[in-house]
Protein backbone atom coordinates (compact mmCIF):
# COMPACT_ATOMS: atom_id res chain seq x y z
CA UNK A 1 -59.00 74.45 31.94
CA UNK A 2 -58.96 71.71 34.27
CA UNK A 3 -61.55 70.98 37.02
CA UNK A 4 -61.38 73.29 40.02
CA UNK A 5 -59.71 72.69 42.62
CA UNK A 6 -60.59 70.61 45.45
CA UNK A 7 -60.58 72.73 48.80
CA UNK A 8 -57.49 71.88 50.74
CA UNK A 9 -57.68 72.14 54.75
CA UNK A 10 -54.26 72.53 56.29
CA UNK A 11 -53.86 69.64 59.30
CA UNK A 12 -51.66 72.45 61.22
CA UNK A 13 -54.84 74.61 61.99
CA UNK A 14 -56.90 71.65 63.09
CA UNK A 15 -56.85 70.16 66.66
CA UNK A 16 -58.33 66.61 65.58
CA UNK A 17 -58.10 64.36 62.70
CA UNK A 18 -61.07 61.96 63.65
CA UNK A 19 -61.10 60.77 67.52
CA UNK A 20 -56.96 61.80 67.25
CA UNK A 21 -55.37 64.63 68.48
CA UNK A 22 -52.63 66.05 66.26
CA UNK A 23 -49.38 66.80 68.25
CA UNK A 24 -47.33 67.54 65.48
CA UNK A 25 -45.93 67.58 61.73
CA UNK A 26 -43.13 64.75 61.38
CA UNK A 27 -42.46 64.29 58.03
CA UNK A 28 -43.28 64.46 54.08
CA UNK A 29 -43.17 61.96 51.33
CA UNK A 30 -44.36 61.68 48.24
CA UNK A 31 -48.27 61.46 48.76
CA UNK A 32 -48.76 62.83 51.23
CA UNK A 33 -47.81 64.07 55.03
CA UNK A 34 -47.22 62.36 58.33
CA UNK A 35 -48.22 63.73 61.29
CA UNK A 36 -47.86 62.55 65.13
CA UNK A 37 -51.19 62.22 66.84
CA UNK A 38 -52.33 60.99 69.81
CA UNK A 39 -55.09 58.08 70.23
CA UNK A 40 -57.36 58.81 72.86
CA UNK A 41 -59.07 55.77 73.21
CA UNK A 42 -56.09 52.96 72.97
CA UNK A 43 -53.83 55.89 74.68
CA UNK A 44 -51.43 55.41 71.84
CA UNK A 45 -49.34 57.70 70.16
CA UNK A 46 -49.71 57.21 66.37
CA UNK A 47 -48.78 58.26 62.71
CA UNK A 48 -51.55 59.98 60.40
CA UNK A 49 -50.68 60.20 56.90
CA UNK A 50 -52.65 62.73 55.06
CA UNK A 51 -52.29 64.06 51.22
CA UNK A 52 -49.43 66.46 50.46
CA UNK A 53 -50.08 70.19 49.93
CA UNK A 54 -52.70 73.06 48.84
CA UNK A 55 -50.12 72.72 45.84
CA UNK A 56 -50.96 69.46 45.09
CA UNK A 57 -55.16 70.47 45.10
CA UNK A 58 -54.28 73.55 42.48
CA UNK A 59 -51.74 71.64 40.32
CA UNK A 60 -53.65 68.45 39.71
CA UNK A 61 -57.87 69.93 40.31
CA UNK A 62 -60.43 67.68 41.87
CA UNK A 63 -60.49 64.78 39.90
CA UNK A 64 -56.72 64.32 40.19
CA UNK A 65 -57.08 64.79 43.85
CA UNK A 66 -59.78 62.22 43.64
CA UNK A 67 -56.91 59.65 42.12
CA UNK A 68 -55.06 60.55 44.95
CA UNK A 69 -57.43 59.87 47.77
CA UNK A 70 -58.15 56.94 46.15
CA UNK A 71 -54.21 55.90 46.01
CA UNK A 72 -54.43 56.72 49.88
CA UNK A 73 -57.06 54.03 50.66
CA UNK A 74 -55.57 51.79 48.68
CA UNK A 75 -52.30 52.36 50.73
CA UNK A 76 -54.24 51.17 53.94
CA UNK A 77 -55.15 48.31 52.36
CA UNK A 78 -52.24 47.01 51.36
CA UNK A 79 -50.93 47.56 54.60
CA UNK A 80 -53.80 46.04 56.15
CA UNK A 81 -52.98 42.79 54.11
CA UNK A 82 -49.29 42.61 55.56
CA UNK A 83 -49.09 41.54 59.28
CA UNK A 84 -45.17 41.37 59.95
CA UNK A 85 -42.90 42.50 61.97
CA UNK A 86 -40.71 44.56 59.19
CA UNK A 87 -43.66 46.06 57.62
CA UNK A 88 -45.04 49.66 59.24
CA UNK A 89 -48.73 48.18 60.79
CA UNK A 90 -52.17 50.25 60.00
CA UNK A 91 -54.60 51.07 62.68
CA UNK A 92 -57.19 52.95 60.76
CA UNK A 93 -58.62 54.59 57.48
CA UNK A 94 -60.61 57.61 57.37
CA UNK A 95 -62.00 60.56 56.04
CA UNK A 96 -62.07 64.07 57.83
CA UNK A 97 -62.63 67.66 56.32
CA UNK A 98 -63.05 66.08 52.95
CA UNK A 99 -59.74 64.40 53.11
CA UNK A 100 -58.41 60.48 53.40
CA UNK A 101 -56.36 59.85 55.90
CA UNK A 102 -54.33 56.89 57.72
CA UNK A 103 -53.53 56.31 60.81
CA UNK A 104 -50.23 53.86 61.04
CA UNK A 105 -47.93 52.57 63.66
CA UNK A 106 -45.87 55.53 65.31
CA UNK A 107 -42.05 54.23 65.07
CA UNK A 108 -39.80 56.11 67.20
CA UNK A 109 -36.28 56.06 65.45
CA UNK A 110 -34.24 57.02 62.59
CA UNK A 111 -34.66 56.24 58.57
CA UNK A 112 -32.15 53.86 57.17
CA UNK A 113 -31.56 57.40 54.94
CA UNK A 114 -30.51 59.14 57.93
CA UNK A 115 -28.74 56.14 59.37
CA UNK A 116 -26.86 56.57 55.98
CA UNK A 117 -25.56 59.57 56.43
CA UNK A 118 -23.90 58.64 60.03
CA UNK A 119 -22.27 55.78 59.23
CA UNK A 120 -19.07 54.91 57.86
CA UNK A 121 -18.31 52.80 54.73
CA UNK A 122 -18.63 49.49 55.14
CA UNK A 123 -21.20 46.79 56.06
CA UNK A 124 -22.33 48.10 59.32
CA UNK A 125 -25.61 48.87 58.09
CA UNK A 126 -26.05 44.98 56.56
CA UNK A 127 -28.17 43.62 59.36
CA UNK A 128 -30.37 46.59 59.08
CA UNK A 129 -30.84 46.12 55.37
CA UNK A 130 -31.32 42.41 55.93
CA UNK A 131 -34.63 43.29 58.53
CA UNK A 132 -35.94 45.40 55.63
CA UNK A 133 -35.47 42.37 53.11
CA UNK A 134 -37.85 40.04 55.30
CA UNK A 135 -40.23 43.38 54.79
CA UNK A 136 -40.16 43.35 51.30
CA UNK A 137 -40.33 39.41 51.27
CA UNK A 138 -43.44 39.67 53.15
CA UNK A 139 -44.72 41.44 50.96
CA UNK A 140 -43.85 39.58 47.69
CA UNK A 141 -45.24 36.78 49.51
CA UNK A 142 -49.03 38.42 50.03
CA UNK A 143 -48.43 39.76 45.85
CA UNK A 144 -47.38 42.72 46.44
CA UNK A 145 -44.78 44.75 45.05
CA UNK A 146 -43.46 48.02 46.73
CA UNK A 147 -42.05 49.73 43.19
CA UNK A 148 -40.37 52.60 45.77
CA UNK A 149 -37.98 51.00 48.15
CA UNK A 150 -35.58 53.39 49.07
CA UNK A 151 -33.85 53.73 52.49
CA UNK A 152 -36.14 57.06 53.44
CA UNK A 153 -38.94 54.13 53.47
CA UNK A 154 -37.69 52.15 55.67
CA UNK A 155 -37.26 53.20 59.73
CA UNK A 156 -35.32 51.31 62.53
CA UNK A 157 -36.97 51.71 65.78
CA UNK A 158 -35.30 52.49 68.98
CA UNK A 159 -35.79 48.23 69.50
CA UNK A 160 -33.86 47.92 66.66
CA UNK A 161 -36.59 46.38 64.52
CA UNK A 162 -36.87 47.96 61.34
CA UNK A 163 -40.20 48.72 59.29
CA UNK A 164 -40.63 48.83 55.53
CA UNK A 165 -43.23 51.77 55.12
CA UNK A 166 -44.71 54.08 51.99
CA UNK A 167 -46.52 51.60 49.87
CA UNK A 168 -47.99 54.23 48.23
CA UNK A 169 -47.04 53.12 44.89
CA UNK A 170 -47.24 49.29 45.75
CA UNK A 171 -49.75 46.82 43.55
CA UNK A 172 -50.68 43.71 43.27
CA UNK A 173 -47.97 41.63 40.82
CA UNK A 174 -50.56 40.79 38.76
CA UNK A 175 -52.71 44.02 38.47
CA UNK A 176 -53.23 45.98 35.18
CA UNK A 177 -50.00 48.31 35.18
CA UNK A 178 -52.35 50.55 33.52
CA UNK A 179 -53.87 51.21 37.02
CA UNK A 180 -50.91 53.07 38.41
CA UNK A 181 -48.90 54.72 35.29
CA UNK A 182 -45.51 53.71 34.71
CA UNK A 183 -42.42 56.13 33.23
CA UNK A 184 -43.64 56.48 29.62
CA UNK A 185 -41.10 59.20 28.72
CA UNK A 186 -37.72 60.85 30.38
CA UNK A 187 -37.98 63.76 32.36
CA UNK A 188 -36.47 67.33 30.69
CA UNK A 189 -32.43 67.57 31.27
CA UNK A 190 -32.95 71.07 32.42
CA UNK A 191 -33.22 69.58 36.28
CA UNK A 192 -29.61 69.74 37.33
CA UNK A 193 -30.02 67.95 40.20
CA UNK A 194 -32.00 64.46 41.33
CA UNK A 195 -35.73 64.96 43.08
CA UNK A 196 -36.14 63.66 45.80
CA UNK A 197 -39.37 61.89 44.65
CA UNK A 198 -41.51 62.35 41.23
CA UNK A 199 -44.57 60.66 42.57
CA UNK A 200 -47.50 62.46 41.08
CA UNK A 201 -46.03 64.32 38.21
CA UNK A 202 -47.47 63.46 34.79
CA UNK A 203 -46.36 59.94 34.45
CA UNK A 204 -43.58 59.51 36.59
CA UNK A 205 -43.40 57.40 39.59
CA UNK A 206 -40.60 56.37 41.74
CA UNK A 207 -37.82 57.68 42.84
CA UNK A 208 -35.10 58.32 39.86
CA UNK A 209 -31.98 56.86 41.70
CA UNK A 210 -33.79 54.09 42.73
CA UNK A 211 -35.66 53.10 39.57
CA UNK A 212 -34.86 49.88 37.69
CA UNK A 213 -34.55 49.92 34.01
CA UNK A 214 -37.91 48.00 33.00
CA UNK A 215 -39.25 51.20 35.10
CA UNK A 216 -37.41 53.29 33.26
CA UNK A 217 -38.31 52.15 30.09
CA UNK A 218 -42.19 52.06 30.83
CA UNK A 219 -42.78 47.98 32.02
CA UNK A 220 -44.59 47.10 34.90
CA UNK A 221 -42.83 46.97 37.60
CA UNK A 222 -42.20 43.28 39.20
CA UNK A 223 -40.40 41.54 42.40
CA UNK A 224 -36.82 41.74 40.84
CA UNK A 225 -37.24 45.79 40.18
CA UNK A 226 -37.71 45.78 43.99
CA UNK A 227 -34.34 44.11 44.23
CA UNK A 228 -32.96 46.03 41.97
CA UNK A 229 -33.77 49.32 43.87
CA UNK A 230 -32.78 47.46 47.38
CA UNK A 231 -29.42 46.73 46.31
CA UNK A 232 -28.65 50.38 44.67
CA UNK A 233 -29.66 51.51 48.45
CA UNK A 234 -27.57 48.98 50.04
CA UNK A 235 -24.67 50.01 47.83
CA UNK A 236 -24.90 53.55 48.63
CA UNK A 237 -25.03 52.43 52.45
CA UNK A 238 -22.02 50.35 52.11
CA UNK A 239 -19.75 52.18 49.71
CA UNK A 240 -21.50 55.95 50.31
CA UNK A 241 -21.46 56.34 47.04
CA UNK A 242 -24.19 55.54 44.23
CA UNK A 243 -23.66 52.73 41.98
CA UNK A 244 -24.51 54.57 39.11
CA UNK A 245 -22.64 58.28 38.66
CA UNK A 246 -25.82 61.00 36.99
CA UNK A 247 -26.56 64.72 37.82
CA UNK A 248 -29.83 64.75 36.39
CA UNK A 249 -32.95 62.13 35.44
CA UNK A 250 -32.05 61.94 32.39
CA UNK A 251 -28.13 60.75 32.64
CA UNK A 252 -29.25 57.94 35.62
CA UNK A 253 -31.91 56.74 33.21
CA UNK A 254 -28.79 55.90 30.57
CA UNK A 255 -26.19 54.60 33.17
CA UNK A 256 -29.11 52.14 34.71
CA UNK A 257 -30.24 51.20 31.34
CA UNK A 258 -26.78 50.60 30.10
CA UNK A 259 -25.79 49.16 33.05
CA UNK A 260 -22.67 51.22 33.51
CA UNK A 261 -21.63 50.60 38.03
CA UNK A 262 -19.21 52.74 39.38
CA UNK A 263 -16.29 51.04 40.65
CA UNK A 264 -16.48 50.86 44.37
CA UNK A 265 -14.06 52.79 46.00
CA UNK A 266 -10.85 50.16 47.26
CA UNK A 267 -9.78 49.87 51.09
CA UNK A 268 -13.22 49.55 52.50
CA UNK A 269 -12.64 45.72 53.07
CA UNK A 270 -16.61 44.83 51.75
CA UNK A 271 -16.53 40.83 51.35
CA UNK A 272 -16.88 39.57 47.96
CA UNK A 273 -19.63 37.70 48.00
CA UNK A 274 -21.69 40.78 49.67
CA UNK A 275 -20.04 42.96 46.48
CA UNK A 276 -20.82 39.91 44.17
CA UNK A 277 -24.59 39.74 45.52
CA UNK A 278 -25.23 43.56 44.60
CA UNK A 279 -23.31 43.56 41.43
CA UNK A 280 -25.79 40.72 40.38
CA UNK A 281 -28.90 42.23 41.94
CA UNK A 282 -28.36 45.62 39.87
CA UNK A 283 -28.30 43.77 36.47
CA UNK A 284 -30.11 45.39 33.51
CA UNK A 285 -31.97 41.73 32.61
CA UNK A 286 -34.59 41.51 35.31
CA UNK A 287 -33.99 37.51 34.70
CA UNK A 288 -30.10 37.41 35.56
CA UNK A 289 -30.85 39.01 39.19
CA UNK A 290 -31.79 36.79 41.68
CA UNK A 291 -34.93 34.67 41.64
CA UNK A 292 -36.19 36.05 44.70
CA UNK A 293 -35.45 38.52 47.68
CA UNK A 294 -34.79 35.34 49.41
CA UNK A 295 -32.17 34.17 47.03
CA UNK A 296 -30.31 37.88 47.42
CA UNK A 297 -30.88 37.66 51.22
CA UNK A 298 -29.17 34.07 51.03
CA UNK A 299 -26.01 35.57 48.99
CA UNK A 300 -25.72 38.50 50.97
CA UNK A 301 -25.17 37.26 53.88
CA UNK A 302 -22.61 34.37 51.78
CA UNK A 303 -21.80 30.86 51.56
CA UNK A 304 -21.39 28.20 54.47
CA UNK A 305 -17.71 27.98 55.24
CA UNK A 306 -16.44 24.61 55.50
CA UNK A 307 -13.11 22.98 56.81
CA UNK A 308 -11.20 20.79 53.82
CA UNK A 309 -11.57 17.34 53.40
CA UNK A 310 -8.82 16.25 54.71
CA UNK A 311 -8.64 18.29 57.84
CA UNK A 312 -12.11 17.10 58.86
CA UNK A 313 -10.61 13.21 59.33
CA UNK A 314 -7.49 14.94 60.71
CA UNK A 315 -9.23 16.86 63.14
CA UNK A 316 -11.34 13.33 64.20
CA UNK A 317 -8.84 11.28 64.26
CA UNK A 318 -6.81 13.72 66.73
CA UNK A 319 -9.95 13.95 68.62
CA UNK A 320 -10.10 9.88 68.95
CA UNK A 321 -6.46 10.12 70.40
CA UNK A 322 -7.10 12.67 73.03
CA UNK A 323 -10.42 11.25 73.90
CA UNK A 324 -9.07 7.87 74.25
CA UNK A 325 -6.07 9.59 76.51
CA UNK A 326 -8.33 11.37 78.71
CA UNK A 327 -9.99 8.11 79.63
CA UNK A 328 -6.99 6.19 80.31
CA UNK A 329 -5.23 9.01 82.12
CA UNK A 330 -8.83 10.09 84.16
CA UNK A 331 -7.99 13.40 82.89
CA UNK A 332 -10.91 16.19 82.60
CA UNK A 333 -11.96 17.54 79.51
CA UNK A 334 -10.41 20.90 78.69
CA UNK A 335 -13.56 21.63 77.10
CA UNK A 336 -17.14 22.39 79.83
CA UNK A 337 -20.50 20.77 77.81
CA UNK A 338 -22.33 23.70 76.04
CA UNK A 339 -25.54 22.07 76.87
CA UNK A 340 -26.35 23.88 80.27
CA UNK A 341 -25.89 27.24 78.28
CA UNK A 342 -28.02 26.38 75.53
CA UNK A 343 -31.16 24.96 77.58
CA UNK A 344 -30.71 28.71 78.99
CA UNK A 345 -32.64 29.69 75.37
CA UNK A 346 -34.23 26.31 73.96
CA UNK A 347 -35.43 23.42 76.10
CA UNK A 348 -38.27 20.94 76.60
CA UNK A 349 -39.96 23.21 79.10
CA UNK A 350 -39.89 25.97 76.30
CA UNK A 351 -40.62 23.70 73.39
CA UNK A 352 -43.49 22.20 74.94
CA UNK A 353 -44.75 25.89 76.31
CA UNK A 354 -44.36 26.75 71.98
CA UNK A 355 -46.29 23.79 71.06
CA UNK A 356 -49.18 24.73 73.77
CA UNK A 357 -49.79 27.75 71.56
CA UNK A 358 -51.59 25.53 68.91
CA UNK A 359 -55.34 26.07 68.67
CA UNK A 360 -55.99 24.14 65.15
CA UNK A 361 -54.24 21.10 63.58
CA UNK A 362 -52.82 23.75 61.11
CA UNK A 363 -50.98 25.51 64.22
CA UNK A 364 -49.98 22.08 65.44
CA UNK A 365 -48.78 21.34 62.51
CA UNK A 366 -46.50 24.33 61.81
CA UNK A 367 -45.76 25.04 65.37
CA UNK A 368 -43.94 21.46 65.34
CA UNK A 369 -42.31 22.13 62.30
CA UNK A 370 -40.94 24.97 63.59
CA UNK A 371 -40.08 22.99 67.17
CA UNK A 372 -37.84 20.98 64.87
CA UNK A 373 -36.55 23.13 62.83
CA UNK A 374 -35.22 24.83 66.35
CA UNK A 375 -33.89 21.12 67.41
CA UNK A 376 -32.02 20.96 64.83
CA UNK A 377 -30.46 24.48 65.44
CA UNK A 378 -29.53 23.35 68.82
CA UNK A 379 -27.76 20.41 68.13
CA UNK A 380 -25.77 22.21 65.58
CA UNK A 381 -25.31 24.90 68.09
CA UNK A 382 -23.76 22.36 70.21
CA UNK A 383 -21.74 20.48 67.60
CA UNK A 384 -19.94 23.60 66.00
CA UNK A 385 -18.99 24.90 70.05
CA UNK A 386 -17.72 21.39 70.72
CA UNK A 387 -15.73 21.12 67.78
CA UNK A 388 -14.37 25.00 68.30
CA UNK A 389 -13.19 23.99 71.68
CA UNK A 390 -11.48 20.61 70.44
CA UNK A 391 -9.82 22.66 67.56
CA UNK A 392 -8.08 24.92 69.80
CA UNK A 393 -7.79 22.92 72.81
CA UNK A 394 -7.77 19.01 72.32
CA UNK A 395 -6.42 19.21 68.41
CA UNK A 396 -4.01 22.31 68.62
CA UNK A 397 -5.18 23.21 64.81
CA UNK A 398 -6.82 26.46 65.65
CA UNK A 399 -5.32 29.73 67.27
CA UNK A 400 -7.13 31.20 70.68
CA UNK A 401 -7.94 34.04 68.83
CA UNK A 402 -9.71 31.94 66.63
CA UNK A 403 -11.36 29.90 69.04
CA UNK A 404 -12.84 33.38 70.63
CA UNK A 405 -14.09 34.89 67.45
CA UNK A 406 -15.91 31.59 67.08
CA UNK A 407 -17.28 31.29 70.21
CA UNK A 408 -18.61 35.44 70.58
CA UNK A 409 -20.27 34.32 67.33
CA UNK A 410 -21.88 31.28 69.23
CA UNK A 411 -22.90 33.69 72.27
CA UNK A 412 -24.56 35.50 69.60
CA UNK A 413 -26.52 33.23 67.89
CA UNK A 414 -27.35 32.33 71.19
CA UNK A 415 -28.68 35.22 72.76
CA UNK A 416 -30.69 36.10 69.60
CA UNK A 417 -32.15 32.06 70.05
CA UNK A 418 -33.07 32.69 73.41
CA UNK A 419 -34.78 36.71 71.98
CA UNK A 420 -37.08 34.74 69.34
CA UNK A 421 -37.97 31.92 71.38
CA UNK A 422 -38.95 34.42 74.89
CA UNK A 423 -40.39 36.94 71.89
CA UNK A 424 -42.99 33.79 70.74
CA UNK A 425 -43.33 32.67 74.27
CA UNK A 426 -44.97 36.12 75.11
CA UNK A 427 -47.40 35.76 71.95
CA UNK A 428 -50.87 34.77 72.28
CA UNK A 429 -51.14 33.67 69.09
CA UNK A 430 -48.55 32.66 66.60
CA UNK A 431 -49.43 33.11 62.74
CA UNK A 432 -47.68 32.05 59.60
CA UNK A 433 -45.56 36.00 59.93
CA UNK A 434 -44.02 34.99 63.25
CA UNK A 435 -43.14 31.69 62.32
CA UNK A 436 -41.36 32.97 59.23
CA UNK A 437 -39.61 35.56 61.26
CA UNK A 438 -38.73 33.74 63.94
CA UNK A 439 -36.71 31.18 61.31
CA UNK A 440 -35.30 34.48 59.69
CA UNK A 441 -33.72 36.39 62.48
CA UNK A 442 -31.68 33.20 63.74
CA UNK A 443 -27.88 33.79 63.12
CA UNK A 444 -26.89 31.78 60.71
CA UNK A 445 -24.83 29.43 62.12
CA UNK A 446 -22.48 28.52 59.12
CA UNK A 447 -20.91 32.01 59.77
CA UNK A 448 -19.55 31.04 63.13
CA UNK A 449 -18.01 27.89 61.23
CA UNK A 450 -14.06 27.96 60.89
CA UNK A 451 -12.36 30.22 58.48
């Protein structure tokens, strides 16, 4: 017989956790579960994650509860370690009634799982995914892999920011796999149907329909089986179905470690390169995916689209001709400058409020790099609404409806300018997180380039 049990306190009868005041239960995952509390203090609402059930204290006795509490903490501190906007922050780590607890940031809004299961196939939910890449980048970039990305771990708030959360099985890319056990054997093919989660049972961790194959077959975990598991989630957001067809454990573990996809259904009119991107992402060989989440992020959102050859000296030379017969004929351009509209979102008033911000060479240093980097945005801001104008308007190569798809993109990669440049503005102090964000959430501009 095992140890005994560790005494379990159920957070429903309690009033506190700590200084908080528990409002109410809000969700269950894998460790452990979440509950709404209030912080008196900070008057804050936050979330407190706590272990999972009295179950969990018979089945695994009081040293396996011990692992646990000790998986909790370690939760917190990887959390701690990750200041970024797509990653779920922590506010505290404690202990009350004998049990570990966290308190996290409460995020008001709905799983990318239950985002899922509203929308229609397609690649509405891209941008989403996208936010939850720069997550998981962030934390590649601290070490860290998350070894159970699914969409249920991942929330879009109602500012439409979404947080990766649940590193509860997250370690550091170097650590001893022996640490936290990896899939050693199959699970029994008597479970007709796919858990949710297997966190905590014997050797198992992960989530089966998520699972890469070097998880599968007992490696450590690395950053490629965290792309591996994004783009099986993306492909069930996109197509709403899974990329690889199992009932049970056993049956997903053969299709992902044979790589056998399911042909997407046809008609949903997915790009190629987005279907390309995944296809690549859910290889078997951990060294034909991408190199990086960055890399996948890149091909995902596909390649800069570029007018011929020829039609660039076309288009100039038929720009020379009208410019020249403006002039002559005093005529006035058919096209307004851009420039007032773009100072509206990036100008030297703003750039030199940015570059205020800097309270160490380092800062002044990166702060300018970004100031460029932004300079250069503009001007190709400008360039590419210029040359949209001319194309319809001055060159007569480009249809109207072309000219306005171009030019809503423009608006848009405006507006979201002006959003990251009033969102540092507001900062009091910028760190290496926002800067990286701030270059991530532009719109990239090659996608408002002509078809």
């Amino acid at each position: 017989m095992g140890a005994p049990a560790a005494p379990y306190h159920d957070p429903g009868s309690w009033r506190e956790i700590g200084r908080y005041l528990v409002l109410r239960k809000i969700g269950e995952g894998g460790m452990g579960s979440v509950y709404l509390a209030y912080d008196p203090e900070l008057d804050r609402r936050i979330a407190i994650k706590l272990l999972r059930t009295p179950k969990l204290s018979r089945k695994i006795g009081r040293r396996g509860l011990d692992d646990e509490q000790r998986r909790l903490r370690r939760e917190a501190q990887i959390l701690a370690r990750l200041s970024h906007p797509n990653v779920v922050a922590v506010h505290d780590v404690g202990e009350h009634a004998g049990q570990v607890f966290i308190g996290m940031e409460y995020v008001e809004g709905l799983t990318l799982a239950e985002k899922i299961e509203y929308a229609e196939p397609g690649i509405e939910l891209l941008p989403d995914f996208l936010q939850a890449a720069k997550g998981l980048i962030a934390a590649h970039g601290v070490g860290l892999v998350h070894r159970d990305f699914k969409p249920e771990n991942a929330v879009v708030g109602t500012d439409g920011r979404v947080r990766v959360m649940d590193f509860g099985l997250a370690r550091d890319s170097d650590e001893d796999p022996a640490i936290i056990p990896a899939v050693t054997a199959l699970p029994g093919t008597e479970q007709l149907t796919l858990p949710a989660s297997t966190v905590g049972d014997g050797d198992v961790v992960g989530t089966p329909r998520y699972m890469s194959p070097e998880q599968w077959a007992g490696e450590p975990a690395t950053t490629a089986s965290d792309q591996f598991s994004f783009c099986v989630a993306l492909w069930r957001a996109i197509f709403q179905e899974w990329p690889f067809e199992a009932t049970d454990p056993t049956s997903v573990a053969i299709a992902v470690s044979r790589g056998v996809v399911t042909p997407p259904p046809r008609g949903i009119g997915v790009p190629r390169h987005v279907q390309a991107a995944l296809l690549r992402g859910l290889s078997v060989d951990p060294a034909k995916r991408f190199e990086s989440m960055e890399a996948l992020v890149e091909a995902l959102r596909g390649p800069p689209r570029r007018r011929p050859y020829f039609a660039f000296f076309a288009g100039a030379a038929a720009a020379s001709l009208a410019l020249v017969a403006g002039i002559s004929l005093g005529a006035q351009s058919p096209c307004p400058d851009p420039e007032p509209e773009l100072e509206s979102a990036w100008n030297a008033e703003r750039r030199a409020s940015l570059l205020d911000k800097a309270s160490s060479p380092s800062d002044a240093a990166a702060l300018g790099e970004l100031a460029g980097h932004l300079d250069d945005y503009g001007d190709r801001w400008l360039d590419q609404h210029r040359d949209s104008c001319a194309a319809t308007r001055v060159r007569g190569e480009q249809s109207r409806a072309v000219m306005d798809d171009r030019m809503a993109c423009l608006d848009e990669a405006r507006q979201r300018l002006d959003q990251v440049v009033g969102s540092l503005a507001a900062k009091d102090r910028i760190d290496a997180a926002d800067l990286q964000d701030a270059r991530l959430s532009l719109v990239e501009l090659s996608g408002c380039d002509a078809p």
